[in-house]
PDB file of N, CA and C in Angstrom:
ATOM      1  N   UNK A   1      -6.558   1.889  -2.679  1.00  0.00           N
ATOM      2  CA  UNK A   1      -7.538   2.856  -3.134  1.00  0.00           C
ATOM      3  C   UNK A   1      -8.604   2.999  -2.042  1.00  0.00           C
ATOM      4  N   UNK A   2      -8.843   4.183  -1.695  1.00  0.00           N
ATOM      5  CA  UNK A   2     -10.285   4.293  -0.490  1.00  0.00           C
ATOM      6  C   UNK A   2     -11.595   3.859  -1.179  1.00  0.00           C
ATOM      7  N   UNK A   3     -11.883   3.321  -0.585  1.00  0.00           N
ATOM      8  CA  UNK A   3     -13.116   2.539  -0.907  1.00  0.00           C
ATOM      9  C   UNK A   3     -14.740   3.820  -0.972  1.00  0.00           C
ATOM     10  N   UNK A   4     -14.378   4.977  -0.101  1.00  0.00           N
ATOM     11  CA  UNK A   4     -15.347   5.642  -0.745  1.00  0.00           C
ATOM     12  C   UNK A   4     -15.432   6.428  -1.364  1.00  0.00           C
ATOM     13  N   UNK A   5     -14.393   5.983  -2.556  1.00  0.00           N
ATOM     14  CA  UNK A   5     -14.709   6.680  -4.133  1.00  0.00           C
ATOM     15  C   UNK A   5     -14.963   8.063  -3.698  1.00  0.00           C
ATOM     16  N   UNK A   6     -14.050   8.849  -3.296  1.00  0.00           N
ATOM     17  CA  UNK A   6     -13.921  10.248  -3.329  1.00  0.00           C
ATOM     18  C   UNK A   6     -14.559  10.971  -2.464  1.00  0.00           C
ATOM     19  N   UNK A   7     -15.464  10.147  -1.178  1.00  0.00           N
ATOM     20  CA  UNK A   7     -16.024  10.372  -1.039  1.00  0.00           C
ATOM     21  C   UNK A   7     -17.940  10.437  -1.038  1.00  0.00           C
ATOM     22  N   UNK A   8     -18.068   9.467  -2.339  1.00  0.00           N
ATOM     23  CA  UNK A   8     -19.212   9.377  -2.681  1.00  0.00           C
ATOM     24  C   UNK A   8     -20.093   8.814  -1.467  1.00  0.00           C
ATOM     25  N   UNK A   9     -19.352   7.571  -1.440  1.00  0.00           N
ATOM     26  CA  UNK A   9     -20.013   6.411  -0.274  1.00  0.00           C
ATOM     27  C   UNK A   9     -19.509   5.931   0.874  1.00  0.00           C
ATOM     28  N   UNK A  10     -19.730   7.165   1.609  1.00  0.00           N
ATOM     29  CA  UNK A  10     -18.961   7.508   2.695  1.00  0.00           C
ATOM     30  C   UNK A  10     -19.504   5.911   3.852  1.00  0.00           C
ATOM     31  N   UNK A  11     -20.129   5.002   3.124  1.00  0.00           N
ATOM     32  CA  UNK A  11     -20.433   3.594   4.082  1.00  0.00           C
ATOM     33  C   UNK A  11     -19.451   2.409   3.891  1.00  0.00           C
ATOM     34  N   UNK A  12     -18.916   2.827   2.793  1.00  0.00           N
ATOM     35  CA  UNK A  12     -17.846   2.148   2.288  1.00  0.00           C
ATOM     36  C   UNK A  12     -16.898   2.032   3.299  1.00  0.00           C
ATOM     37  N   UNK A  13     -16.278   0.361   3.838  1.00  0.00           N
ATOM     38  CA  UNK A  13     -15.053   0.693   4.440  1.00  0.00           C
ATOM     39  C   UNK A  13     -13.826  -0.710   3.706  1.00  0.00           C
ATOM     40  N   UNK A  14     -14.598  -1.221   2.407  1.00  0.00           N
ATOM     41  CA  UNK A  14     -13.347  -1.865   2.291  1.00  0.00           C
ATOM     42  C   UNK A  14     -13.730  -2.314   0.673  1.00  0.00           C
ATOM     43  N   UNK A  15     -12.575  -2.806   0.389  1.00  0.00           N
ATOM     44  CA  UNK A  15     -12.701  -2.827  -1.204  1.00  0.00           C
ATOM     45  C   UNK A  15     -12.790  -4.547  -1.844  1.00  0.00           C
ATOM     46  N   UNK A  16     -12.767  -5.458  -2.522  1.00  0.00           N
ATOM     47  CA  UNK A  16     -12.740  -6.772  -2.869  1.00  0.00           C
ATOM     48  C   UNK A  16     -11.763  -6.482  -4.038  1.00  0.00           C
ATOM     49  N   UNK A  17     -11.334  -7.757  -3.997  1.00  0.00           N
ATOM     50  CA  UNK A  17     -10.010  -7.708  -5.305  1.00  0.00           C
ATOM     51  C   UNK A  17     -10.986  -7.557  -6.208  1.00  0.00           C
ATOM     52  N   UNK A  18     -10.105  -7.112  -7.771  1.00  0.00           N
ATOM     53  CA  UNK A  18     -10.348  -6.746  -8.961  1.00  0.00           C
ATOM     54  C   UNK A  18     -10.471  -8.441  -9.608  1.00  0.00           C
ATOM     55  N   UNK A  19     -11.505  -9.017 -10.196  1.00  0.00           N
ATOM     56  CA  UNK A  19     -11.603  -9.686 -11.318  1.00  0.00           C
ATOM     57  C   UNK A  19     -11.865  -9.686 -12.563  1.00  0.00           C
ATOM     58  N   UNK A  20     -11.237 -10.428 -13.331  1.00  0.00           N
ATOM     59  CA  UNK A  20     -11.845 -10.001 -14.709  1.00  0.00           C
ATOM     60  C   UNK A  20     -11.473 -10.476 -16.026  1.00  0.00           C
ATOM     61  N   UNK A  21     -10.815 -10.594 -16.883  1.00  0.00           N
ATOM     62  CA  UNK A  21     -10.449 -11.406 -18.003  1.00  0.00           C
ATOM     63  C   UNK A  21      -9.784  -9.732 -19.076  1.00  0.00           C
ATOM     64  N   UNK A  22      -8.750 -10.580 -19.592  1.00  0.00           N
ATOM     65  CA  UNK A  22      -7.648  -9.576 -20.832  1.00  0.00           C
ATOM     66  C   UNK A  22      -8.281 -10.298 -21.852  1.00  0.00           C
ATOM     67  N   UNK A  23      -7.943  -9.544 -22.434  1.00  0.00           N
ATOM     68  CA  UNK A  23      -8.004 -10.176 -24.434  1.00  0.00           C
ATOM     69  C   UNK A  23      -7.122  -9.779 -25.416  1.00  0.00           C
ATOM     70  N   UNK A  24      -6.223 -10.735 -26.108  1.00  0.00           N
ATOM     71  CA  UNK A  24      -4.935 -10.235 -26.603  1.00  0.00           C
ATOM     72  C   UNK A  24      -5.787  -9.745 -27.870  1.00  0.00           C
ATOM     73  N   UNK A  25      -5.690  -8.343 -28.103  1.00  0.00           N
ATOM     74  CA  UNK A  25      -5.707  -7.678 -29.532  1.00  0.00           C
ATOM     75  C   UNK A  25      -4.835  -7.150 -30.354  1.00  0.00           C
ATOM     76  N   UNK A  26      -3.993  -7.633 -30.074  1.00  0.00           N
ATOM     77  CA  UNK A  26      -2.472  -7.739 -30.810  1.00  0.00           C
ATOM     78  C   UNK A  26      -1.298  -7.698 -30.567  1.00  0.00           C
ATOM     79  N   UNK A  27      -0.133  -7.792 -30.985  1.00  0.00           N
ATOM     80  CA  UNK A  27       0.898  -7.842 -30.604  1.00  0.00           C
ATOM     81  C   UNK A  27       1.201  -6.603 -29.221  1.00  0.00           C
ATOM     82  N   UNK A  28       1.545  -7.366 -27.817  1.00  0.00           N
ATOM     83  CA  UNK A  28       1.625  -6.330 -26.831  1.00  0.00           C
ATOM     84  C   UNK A  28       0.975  -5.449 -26.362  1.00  0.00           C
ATOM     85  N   UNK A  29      -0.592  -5.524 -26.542  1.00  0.00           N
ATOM     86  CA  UNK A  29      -2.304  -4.992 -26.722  1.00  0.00           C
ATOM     87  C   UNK A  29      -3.243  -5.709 -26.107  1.00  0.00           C
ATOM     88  N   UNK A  30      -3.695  -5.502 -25.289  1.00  0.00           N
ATOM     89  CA  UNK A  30      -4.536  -6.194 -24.420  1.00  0.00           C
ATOM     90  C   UNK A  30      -5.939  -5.283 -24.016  1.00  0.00           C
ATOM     91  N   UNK A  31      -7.063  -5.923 -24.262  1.00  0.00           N
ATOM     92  CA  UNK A  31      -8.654  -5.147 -23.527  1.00  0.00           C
ATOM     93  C   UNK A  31      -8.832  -5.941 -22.242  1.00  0.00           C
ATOM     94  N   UNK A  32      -9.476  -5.319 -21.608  1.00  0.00           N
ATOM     95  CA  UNK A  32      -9.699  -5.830 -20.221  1.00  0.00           C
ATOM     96  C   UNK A  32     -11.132  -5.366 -19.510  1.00  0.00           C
ATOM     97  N   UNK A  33     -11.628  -6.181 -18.875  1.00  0.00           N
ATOM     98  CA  UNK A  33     -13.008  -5.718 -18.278  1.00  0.00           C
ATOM     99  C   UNK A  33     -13.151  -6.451 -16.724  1.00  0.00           C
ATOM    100  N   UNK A  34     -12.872  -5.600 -16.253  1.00  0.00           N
ATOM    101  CA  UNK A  34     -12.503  -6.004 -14.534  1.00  0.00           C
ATOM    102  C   UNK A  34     -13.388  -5.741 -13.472  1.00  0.00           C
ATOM    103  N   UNK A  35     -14.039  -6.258 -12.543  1.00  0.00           N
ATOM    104  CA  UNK A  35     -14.888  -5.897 -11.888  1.00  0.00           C
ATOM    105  C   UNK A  35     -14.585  -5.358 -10.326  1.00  0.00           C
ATOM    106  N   UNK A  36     -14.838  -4.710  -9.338  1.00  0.00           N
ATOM    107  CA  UNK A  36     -14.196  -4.982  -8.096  1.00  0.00           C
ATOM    108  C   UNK A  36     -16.432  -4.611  -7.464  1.00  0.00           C
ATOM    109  N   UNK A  37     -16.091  -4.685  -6.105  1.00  0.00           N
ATOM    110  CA  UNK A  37     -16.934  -4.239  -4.951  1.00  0.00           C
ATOM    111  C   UNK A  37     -16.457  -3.536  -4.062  1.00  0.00           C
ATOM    112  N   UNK A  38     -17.460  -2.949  -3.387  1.00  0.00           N
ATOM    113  CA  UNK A  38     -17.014  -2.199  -1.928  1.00  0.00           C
ATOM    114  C   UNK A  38     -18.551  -2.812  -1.344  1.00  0.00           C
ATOM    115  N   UNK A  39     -17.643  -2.583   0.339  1.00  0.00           N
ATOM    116  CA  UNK A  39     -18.940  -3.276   1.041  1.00  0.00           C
ATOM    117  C   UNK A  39     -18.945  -1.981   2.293  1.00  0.00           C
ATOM    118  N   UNK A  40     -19.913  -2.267   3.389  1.00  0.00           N
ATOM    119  CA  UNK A  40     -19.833  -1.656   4.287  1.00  0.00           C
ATOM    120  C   UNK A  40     -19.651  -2.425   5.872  1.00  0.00           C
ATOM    121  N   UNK A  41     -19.700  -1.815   6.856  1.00  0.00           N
ATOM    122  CA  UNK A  41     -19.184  -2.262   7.616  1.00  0.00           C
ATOM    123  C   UNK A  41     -20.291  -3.658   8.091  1.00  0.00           C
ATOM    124  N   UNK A  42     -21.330  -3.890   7.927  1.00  0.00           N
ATOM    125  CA  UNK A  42     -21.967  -5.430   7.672  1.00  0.00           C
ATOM    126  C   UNK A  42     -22.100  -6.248   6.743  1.00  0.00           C
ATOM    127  N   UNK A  43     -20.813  -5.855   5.770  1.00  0.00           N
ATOM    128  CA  UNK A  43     -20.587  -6.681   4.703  1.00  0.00           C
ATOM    129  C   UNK A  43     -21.994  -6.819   3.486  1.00  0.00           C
ATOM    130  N   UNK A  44     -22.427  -5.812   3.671  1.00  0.00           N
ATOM    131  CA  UNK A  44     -23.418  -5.686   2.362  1.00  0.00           C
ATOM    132  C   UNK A  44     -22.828  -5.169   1.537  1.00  0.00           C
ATOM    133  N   UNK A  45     -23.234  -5.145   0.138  1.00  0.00           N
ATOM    134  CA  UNK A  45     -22.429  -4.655  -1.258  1.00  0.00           C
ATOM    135  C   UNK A  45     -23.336  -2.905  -1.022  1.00  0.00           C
ATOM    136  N   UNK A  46     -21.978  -2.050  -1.151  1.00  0.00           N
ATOM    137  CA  UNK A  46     -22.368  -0.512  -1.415  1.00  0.00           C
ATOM    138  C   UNK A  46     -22.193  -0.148  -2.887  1.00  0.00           C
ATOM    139  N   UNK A  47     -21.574  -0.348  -3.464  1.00  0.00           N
ATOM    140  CA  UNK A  47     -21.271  -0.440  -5.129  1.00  0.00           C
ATOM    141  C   UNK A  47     -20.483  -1.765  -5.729  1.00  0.00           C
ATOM    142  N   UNK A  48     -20.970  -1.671  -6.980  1.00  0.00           N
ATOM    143  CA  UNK A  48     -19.997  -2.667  -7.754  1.00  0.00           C
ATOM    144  C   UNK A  48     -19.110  -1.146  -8.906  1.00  0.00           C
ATOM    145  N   UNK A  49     -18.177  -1.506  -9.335  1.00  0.00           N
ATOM    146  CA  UNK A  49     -17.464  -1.100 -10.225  1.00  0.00           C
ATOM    147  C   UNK A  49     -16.726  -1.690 -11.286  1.00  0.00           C
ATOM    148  N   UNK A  50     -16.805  -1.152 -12.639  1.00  0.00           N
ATOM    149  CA  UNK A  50     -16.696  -2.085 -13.656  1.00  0.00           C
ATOM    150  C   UNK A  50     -15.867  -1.259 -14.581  1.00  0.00           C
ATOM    151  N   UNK A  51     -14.780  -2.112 -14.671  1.00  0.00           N
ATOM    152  CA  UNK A  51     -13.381  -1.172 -15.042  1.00  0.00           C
ATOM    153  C   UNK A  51     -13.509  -1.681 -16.827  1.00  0.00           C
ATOM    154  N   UNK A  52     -12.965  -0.902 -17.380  1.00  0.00           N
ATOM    155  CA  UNK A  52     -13.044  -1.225 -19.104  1.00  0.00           C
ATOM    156  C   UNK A  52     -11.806  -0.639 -19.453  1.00  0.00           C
ATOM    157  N   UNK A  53     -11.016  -1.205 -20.533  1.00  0.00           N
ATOM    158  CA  UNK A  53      -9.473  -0.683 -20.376  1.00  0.00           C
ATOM    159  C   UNK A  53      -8.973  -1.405 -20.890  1.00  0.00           C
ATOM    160  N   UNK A  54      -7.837  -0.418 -21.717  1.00  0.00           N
ATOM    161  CA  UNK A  54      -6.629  -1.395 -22.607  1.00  0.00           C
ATOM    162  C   UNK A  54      -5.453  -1.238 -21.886  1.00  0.00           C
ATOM    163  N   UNK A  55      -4.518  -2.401 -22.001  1.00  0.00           N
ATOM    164  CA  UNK A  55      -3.152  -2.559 -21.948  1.00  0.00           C
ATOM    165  C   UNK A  55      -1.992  -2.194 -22.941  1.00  0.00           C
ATOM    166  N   UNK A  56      -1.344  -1.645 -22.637  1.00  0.00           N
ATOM    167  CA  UNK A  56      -0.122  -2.215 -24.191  1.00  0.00           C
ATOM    168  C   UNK A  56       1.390  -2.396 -23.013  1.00  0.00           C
ATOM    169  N   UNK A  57       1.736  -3.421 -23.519  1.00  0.00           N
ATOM    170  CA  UNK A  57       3.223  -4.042 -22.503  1.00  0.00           C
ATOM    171  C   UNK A  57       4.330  -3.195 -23.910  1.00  0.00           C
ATOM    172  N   UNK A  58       4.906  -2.331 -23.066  1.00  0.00           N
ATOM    173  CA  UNK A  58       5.717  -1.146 -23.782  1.00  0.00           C
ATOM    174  C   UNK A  58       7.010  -1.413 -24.215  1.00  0.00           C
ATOM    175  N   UNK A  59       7.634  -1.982 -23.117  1.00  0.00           N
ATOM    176  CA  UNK A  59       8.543  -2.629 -22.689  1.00  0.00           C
ATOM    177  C   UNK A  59       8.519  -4.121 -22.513  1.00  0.00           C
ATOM    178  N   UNK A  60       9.763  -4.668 -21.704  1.00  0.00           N
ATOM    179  CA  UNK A  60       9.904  -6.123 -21.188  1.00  0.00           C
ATOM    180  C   UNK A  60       9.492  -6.123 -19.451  1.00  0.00           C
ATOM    181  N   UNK A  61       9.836  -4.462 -19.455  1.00  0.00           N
ATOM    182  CA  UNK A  61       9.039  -4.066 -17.797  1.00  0.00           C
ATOM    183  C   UNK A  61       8.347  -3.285 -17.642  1.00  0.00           C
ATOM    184  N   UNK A  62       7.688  -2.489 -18.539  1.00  0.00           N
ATOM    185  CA  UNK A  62       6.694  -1.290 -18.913  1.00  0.00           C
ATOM    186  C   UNK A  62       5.741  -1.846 -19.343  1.00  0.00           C
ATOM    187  N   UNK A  63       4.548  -1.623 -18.559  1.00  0.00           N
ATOM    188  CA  UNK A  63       3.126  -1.075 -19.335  1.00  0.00           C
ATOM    189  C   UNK A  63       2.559  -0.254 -19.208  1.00  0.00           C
ATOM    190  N   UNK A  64       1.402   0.501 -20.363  1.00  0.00           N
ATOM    191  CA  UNK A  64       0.763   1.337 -20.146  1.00  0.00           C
ATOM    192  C   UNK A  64      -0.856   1.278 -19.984  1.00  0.00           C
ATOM    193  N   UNK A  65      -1.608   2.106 -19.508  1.00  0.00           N
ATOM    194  CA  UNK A  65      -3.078   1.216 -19.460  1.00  0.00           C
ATOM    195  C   UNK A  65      -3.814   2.588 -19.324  1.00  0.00           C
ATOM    196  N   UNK A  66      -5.513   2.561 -20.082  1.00  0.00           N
ATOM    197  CA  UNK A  66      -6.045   3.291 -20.107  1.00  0.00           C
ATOM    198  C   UNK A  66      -7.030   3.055 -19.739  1.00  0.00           C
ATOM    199  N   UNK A  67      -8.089   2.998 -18.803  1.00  0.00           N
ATOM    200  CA  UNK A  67      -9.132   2.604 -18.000  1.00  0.00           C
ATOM    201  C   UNK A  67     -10.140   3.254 -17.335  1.00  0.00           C
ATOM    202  N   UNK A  68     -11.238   3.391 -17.532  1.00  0.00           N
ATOM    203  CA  UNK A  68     -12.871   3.719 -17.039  1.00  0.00           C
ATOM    204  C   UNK A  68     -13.508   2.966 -16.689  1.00  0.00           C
ATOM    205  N   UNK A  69     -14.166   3.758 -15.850  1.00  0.00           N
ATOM    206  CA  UNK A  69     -14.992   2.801 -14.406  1.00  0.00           C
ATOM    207  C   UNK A  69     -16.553   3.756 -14.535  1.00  0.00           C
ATOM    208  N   UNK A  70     -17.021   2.301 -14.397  1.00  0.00           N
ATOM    209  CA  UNK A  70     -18.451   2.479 -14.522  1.00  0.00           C
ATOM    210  C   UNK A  70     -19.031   2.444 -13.196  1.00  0.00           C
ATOM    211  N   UNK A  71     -19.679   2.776 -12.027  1.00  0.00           N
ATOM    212  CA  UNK A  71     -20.709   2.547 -10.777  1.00  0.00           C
ATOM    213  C   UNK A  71     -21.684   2.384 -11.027  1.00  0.00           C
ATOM    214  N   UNK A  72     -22.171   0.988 -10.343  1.00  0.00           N
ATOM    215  CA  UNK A  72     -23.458   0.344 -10.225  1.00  0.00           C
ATOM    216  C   UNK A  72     -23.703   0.616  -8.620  1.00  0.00           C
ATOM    217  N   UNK A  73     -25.384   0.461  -8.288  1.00  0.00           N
ATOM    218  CA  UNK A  73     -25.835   0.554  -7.235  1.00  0.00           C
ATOM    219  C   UNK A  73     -25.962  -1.577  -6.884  1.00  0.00           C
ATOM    220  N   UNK A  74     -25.618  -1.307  -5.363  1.00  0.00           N
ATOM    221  CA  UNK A  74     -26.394  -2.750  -5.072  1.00  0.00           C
ATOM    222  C   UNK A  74     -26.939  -4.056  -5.858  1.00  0.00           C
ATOM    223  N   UNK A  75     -28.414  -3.323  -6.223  1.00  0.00           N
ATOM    224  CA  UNK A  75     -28.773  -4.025  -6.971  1.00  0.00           C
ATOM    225  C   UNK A  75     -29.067  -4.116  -7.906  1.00  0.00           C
ATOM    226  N   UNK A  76     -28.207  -3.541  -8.614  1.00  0.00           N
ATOM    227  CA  UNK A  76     -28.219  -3.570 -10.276  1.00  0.00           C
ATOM    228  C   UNK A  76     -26.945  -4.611 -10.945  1.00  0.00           C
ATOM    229  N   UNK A  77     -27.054  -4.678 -12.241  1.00  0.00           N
ATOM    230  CA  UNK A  77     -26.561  -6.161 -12.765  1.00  0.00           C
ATOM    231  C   UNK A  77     -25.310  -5.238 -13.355  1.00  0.00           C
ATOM    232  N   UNK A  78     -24.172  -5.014 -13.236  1.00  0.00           N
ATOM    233  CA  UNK A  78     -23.232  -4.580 -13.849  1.00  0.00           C
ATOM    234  C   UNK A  78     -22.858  -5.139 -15.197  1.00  0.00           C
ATOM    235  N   UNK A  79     -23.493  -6.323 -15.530  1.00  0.00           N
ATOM    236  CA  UNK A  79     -23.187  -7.006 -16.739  1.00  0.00           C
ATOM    237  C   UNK A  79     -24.155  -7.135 -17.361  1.00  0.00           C
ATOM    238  N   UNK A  80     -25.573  -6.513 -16.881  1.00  0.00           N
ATOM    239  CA  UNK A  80     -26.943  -6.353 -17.331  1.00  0.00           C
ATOM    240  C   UNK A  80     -27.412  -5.164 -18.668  1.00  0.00           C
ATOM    241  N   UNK A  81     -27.869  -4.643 -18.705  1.00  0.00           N
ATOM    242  CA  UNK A  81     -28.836  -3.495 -19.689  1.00  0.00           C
ATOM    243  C   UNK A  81     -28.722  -2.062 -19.346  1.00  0.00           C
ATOM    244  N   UNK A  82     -28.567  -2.099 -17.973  1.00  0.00           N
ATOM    245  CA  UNK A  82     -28.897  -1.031 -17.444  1.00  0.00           C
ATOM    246  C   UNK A  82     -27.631  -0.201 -17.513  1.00  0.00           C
ATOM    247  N   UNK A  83     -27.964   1.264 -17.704  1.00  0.00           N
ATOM    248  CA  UNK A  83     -26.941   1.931 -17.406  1.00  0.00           C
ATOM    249  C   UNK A  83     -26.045   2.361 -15.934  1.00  0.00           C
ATOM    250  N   UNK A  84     -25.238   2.627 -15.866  1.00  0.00           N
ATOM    251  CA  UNK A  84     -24.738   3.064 -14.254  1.00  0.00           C
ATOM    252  C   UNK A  84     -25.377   3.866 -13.584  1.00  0.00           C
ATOM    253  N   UNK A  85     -25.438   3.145 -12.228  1.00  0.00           N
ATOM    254  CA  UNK A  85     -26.776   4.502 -11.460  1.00  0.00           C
ATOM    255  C   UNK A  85     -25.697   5.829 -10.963  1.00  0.00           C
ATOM    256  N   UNK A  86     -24.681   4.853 -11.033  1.00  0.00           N
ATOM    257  CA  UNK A  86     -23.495   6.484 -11.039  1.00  0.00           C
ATOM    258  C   UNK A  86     -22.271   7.221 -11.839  1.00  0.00           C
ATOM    259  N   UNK A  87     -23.116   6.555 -13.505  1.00  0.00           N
ATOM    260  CA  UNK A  87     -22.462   7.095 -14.196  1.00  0.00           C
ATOM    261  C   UNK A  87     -20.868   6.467 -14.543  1.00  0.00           C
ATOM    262  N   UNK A  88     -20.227   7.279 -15.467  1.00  0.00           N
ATOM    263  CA  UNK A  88     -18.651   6.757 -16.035  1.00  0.00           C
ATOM    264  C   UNK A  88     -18.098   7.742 -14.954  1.00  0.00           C
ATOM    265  N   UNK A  89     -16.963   7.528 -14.636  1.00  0.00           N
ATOM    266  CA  UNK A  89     -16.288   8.243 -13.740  1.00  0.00           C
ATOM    267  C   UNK A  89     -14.568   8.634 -14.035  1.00  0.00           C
ATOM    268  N   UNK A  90     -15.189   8.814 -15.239  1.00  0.00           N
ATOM    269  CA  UNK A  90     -12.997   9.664 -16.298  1.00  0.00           C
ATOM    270  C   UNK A  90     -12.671   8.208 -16.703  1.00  0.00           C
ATOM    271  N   UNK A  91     -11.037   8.559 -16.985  1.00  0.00           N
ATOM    272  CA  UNK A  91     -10.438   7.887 -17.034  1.00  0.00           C
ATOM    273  C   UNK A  91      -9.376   8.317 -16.821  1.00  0.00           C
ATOM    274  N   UNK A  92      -8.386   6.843 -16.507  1.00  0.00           N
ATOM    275  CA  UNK A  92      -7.203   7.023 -15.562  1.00  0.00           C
ATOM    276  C   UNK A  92      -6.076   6.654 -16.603  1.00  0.00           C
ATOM    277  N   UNK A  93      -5.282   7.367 -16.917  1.00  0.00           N
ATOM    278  CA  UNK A  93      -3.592   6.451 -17.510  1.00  0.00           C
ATOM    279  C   UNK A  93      -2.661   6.174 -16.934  1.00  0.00           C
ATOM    280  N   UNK A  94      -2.288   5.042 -16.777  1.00  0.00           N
ATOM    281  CA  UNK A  94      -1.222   5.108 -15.848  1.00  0.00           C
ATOM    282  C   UNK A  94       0.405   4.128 -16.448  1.00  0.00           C
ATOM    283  N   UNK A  95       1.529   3.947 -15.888  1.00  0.00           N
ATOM    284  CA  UNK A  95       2.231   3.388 -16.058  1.00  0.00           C
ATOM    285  C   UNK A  95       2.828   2.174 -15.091  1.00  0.00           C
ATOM    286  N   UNK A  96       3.094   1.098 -15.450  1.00  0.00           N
ATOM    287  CA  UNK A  96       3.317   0.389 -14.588  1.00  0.00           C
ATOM    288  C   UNK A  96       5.055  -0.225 -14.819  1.00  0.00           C
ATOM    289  N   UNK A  97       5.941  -0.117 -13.622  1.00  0.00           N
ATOM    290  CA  UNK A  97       6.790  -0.764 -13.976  1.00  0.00           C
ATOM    291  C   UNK A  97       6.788  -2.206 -12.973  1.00  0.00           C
ATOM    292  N   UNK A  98       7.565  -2.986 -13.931  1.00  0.00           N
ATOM    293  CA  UNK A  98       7.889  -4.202 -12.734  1.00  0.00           C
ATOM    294  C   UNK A  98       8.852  -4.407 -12.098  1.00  0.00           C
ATOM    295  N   UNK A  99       8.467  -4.782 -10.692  1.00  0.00           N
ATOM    296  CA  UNK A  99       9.834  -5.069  -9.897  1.00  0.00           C
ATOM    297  C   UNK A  99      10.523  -6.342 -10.349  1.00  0.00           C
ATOM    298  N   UNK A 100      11.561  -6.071 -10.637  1.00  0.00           N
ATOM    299  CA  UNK A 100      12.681  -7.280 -11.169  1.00  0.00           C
ATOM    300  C   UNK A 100      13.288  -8.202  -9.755  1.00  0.00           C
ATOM    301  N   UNK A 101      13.125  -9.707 -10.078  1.00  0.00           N
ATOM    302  CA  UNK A 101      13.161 -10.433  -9.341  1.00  0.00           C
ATOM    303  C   UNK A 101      14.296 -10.761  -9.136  1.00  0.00           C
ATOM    304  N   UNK A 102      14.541 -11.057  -7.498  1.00  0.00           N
ATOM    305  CA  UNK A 102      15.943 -10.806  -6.832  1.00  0.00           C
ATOM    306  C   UNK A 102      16.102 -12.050  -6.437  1.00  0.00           C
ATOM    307  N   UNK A 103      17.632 -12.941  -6.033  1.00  0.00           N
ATOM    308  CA  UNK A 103      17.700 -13.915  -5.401  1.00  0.00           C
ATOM    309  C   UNK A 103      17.645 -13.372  -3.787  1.00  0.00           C
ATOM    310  N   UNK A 104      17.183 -14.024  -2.927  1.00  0.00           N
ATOM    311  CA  UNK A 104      17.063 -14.469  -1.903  1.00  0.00           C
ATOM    312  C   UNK A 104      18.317 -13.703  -1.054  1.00  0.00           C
ATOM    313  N   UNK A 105      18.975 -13.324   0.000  1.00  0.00           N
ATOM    314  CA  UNK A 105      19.526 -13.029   0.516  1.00  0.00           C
ATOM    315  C   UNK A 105      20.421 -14.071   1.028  1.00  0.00           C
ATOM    316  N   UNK A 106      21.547 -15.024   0.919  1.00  0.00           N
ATOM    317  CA  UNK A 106      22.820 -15.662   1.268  1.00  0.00           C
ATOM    318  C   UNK A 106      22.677 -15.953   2.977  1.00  0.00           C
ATOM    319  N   UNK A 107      22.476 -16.548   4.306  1.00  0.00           N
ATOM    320  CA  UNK A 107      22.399 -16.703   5.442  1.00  0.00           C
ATOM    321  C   UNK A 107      23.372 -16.578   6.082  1.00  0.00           C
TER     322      UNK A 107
END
């Protein structure tokens, strides 16, 4: 994913993995609240982003997921009071399949 969000934060040149914690809400149903960063090229924080989103495992190799992202500035608390200094930004659906695991190639 480009790190400047469409363009927004054109200082942006790199992204930090996604963290965050699932929560089983029922059979094959999962909530999720995931965080990532972008920094700039002296490694200062340009945004945080704060993903909110359900799972459902569809399949045994299918899932589906529905997810919105919140932008915080710098220095604001993404897990704080405050609202986003840049707002909700849609939401995304997507599908995921898994790659099925192969033996090894024979020498």
């Amino acid at each position: 994913m480009n790190p400047t969000w469409y363009g927004l934060f054109p200082t942006a040149v790199d992204l930090s993995g996604m963290f965050g914690e699932g929560v089983v809400t029922g059979k094959n149903t999962y909530d999720f609240t995931l965080i990532d960063y972008a920094i700039d090229e002296n490694y200062d924080v340009v945004y945080f982003r704060l993903w909110n989103g359900v799972l459902e495992q569809t399949s045994m190799d299918t899932m589906t997921g529905t997810f919105t992202a919140s932008i915080y500035g710098p220095e604001q608390d993404p897990f704080g009071e405050e609202d986003p200094e840049y707002g909700c930004w849609g939401t995304w659906t997507f599908t995921y399949d898994r790659i099925p695991v192969v033996p090894p190639c024979e020498p």
